[in-house]
Structure formats: C-alpha cells, structure tokens
Protein backbone atom coordinates (compact mmCIF):
# COMPACT_ATOMS: atom_id res chain seq x y z
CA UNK A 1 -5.39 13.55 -28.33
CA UNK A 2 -5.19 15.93 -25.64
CA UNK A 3 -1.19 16.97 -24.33
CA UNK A 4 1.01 17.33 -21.73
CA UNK A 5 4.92 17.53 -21.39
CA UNK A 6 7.44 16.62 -24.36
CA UNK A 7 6.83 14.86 -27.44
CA UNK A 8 7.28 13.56 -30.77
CA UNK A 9 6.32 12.15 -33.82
CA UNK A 10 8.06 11.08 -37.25
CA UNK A 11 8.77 13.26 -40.18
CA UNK A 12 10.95 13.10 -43.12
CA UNK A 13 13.60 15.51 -44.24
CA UNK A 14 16.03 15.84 -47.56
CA UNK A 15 19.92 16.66 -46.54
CA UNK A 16 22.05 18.64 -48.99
CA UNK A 17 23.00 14.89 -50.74
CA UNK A 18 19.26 14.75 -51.34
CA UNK A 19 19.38 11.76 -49.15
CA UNK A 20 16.55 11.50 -47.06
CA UNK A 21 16.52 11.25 -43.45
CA UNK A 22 14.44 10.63 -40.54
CA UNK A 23 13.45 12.75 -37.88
CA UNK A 24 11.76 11.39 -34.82
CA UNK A 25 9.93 13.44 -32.34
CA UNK A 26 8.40 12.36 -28.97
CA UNK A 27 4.54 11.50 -28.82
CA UNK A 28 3.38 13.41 -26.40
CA UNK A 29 1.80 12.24 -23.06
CA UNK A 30 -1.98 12.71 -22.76
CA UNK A 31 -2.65 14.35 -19.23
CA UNK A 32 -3.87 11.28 -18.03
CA UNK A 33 -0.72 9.60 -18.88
CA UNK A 34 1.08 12.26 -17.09
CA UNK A 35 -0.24 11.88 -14.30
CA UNK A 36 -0.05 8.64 -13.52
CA UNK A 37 3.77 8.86 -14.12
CA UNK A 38 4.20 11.26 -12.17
CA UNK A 39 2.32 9.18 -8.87
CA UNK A 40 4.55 6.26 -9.97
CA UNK A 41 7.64 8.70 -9.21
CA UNK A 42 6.66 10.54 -6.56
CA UNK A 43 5.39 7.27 -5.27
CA UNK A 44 9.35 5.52 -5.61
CA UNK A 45 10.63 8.88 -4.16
CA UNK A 46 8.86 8.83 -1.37
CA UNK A 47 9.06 5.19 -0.08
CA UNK A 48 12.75 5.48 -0.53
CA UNK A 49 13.44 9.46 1.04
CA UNK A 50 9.91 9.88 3.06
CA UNK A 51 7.83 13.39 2.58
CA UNK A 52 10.59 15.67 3.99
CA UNK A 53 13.20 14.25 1.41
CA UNK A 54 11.75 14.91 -1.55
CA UNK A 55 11.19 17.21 -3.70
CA UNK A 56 9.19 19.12 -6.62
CA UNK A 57 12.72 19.72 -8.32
CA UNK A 58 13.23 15.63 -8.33
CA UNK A 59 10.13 14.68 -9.27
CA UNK A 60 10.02 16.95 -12.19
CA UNK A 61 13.80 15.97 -13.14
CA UNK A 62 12.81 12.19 -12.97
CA UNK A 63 9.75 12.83 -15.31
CA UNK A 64 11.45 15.10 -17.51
CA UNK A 65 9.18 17.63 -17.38
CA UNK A 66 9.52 21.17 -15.34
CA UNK A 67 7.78 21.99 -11.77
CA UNK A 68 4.89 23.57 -13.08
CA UNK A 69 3.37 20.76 -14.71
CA UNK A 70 3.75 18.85 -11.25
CA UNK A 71 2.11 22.18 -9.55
CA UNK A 72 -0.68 22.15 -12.71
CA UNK A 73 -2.07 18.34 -11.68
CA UNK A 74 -1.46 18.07 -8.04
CA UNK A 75 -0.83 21.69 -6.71
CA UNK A 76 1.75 20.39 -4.99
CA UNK A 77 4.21 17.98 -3.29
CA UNK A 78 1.34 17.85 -0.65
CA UNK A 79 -0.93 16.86 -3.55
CA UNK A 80 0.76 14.83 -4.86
CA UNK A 81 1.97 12.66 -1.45
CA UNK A 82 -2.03 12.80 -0.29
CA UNK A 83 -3.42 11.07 -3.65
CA UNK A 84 -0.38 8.20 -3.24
CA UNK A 85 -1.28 7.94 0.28
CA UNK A 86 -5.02 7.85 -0.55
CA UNK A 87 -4.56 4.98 -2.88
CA UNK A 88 -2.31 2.45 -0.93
CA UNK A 89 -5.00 3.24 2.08
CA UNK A 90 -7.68 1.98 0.00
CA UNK A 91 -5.41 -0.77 -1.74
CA UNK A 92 -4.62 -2.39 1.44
CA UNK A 93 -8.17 -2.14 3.07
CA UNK A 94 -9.55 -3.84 0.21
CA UNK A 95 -7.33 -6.82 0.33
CA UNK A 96 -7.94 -7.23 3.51
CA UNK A 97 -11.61 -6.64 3.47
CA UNK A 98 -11.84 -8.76 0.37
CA UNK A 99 -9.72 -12.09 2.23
CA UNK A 100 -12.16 -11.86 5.36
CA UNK A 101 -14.26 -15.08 3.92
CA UNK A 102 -13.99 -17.93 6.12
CA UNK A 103 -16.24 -19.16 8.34
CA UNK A 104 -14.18 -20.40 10.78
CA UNK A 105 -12.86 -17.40 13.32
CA UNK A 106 -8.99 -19.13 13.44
CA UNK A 107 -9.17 -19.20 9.37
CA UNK A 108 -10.38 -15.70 9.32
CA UNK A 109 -7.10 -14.37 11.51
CA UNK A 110 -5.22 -16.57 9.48
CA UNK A 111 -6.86 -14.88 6.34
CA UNK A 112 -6.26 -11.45 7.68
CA UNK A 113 -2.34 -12.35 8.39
CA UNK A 114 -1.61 -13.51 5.21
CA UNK A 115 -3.75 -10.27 3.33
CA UNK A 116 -0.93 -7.69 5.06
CA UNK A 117 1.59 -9.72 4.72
CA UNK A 118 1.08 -9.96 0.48
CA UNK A 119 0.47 -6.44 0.82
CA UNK A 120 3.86 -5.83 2.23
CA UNK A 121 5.59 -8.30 -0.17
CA UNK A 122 3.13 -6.65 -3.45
CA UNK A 123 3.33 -3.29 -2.24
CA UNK A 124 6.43 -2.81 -0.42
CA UNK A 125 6.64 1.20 -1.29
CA UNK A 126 3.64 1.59 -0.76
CA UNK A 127 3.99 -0.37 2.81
CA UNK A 128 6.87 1.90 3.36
CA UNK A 129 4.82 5.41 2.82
CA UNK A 130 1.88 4.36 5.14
CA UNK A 131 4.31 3.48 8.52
CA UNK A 132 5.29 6.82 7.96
CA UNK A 133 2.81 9.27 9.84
CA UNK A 134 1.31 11.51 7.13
CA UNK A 135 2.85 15.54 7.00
CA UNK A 136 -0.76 15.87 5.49
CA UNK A 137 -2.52 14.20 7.69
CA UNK A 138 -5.86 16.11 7.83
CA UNK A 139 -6.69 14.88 3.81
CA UNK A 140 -4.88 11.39 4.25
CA UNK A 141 -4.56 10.06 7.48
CA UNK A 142 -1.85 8.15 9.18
CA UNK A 143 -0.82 4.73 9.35
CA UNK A 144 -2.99 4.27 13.12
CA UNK A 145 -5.98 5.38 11.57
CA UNK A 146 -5.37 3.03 8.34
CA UNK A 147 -5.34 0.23 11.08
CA UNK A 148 -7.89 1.53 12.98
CA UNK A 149 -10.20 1.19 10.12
CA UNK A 150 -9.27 -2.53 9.56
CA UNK A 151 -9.80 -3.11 13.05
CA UNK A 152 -13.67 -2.62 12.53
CA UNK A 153 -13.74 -4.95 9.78
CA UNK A 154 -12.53 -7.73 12.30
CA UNK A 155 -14.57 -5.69 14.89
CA UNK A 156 -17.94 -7.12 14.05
CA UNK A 157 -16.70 -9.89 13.46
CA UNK A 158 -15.35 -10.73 16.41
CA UNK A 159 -18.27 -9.07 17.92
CA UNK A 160 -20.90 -12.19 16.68
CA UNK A 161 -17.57 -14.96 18.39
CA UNK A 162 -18.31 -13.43 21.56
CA UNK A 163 -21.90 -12.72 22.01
CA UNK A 164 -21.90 -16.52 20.45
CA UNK A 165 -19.54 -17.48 23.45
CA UNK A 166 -20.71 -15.62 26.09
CA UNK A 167 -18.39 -12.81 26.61
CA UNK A 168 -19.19 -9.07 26.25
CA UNK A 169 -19.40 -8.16 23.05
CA UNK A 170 -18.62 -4.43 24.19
CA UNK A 171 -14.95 -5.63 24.01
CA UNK A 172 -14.91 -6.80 20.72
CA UNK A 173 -13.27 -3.05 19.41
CA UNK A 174 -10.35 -3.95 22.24
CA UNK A 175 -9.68 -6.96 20.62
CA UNK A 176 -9.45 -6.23 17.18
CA UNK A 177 -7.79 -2.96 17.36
CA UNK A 178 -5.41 -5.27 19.69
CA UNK A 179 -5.02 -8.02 17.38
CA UNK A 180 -4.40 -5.83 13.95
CA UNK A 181 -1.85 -3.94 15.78
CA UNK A 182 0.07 -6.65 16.66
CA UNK A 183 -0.25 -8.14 12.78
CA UNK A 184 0.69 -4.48 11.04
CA UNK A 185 3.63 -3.94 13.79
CA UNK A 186 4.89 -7.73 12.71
CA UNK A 187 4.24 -6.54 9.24
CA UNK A 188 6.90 -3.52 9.93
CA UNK A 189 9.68 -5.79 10.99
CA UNK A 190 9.27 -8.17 8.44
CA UNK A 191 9.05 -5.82 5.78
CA UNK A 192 12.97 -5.55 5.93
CA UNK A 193 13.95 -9.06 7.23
CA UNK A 194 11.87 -10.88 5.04
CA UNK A 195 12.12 -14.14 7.19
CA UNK A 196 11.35 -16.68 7.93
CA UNK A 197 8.95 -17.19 5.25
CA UNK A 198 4.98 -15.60 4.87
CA UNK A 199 3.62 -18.69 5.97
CA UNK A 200 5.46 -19.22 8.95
CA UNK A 201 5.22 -15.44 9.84
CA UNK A 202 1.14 -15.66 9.68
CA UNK A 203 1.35 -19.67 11.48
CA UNK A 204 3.00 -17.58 14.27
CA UNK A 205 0.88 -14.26 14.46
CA UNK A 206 -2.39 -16.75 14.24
CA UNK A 207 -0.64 -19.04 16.81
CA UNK A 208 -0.15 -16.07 19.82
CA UNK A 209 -3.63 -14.85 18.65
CA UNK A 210 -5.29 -17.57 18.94
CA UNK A 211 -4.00 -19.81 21.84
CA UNK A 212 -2.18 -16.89 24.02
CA UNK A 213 0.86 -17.29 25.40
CA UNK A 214 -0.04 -19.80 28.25
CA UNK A 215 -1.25 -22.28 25.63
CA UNK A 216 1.53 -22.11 22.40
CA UNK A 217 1.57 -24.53 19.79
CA UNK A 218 5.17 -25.93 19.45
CA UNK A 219 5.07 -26.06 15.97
CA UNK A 220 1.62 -23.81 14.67
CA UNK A 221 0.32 -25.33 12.08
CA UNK A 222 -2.35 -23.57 9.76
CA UNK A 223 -5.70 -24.64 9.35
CA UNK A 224 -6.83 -22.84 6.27
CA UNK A 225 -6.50 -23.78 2.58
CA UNK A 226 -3.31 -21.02 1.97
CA UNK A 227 -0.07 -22.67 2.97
CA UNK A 228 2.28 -20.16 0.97
C-alpha cells in the first residue's frame, strides 16, 4: 500500500513481568487518502476564514501532518484553494444542468431555483468559497463567471421561448444572465437567514421571474412536481 503521513499498525511486546502487551501504531494514509483529507480541511478552513485567513501552518496542524506534505500534493495554499474551488464549480453546474428537465419554461425556472437553493443548503462551505472572488482567479474563476456559465444553460433555452413567441432571440443571453443573477444573489442572503423556507424562497424568485412586478401573484404557488 503506498504511504503518506503518520501511521500504525499492531505488534506485541513482553514487559519485564513477562506479561505481554500491546502496542498499536497508526496505519498509514495512502496518498490518495491524504489528499482528500487534506481538501476536506482546507475546504472547512476556507469557507469559515476565506483565502487570506488561512494558512499552510493550519492546514497541516489540523491534518497532523507537517507543511511539506501539503506543499508535496498541492504546491501550495494556491493549489490547494484552486482544486476546492474547481470542484464546487463543477458540483453546482451539474446540479443545475442536471434539474433543467421540464418542458414547461415556468417549471424549468422553478427547477433551476430549487437546484441552487439545495446546493446552498448541501453545500453550504462550498456556497461560502464561491461568493468569494477567487485570489487565483486565472486557474479557477470567480463566482460571476460560475454564474455566467449557468446563464448559457438557461440561455438556449430561453432562446427556443422567444423565437417560439416572437421576440428576438438575440436577447435571450440578457435574460438569463439577468434571471440567474437575481436567483444566486437570493441564494447569498438566504444562505445565512435560512427563511422562510426553500419552497417559498423558489415560489417567490419564480413568481418576480415569471409575472414581473406589474403582474404578482399574491400568494405564488408552484406548478412543478417539487413542493419541498
């Protein structure tokens, strides 16, 4: 198995009384193993302290290992921040990508609502890291290009509502970017209030979206099969 960091395994030894007694000593984490850990720290770290509050020193400490091992998998705190960044980017574009599959245009908002919102309540460090503009930005992105790119998933489709309509498709990219916006900066408020509930937070967002301001639904009601 290959190694990395502390470990242990059992052995027996004889005291003076010739009474035996057990030694234990750590199994040892493969590199694999290591790494992960140390994402899941650095990962808790940096939700809680951002980029500019954390440190090698404290990521080590928590893992129980010393700051070259951190420096052997990720080169870095950079390194390390750019691979958790990486993977709640891709997390949250495939929930949403993967909830897009209504037919209906008011379900589909509806669908796209509720996908940040469980990504908020699932992820919530992760949630936390991406509102944060990226100190790395050139290898990760920030948090307006993580939207921008879910904006062109409701992009085309809001492109075919249009053309299907009779308005200009060409103003399709307006609208989304416009719409997702207004969901993700929701999503950042809620994050910490945590009310009212999910479904009443997406009823609402879907509501504004879909009837404007000039025609508000008292109570919105949602359409879809999701009610929680």
């Amino acid at each position: 198995m290959a190694i990395d960091g502390s470990s242990v395994s059992n052995s027996k030894g004889t005291n003076s009384s010739g009474t035996g007694s057990r030694r234990t000593r750590r199994v040892r984490m493969t590199g694999a193993e290591r790494r992960e850990q140390l994402l899941d720290i650095g990962r808790t770290l940096f939700a809680e302290r951002g980029f500019e509050g954390t440190s090698v020193e404290e990521i080590a400490a928590k893992a129980g290992v010393s700051k070259p091992v951190v420096y052997e998998h990720f080169g870095g705190k950079e390194g390390l921040y750019a691979v958790v960044v990486d993977r709640e980017m891709r997390q949250l574009l495939d929930m949403v990508t993967s909830a897009l599959t209504a037919g209906h245009p008011r379900e589909l908002l509806e669908q796209a609502a509720f996908a940040l919102l469980d990504y908020i309540e699932t992820f919530t460090d992760g949630f936390r890291i991406l509102v944060r503009d990226s100190p790395v930005a050139q290898s990760t992105g920030t948090f307006a290009s993580l939207i921008s790119d879910i904006a062109t998933q409701v992009e085309d489709i809001l492109g075919l509502e249009f053309k299907a309509r009779g308005f200009d498709p060409k103003l399709a990219p307006l609208y989304a970017q416009a719409l997702v916006g207004m969901v993700a900066l929701t999503g950042q408020w809620w994050v910490d209030t945590r009310k009212p509930e999910k479904a009443d937070v997406a009823a609402h967002l879907v509501n504004l979206a879909w009837h404007g301001l000039g025609n508000l639904e008292a109570t919105p009601r949602l359409i879809g099969h999701r009610k929680n």
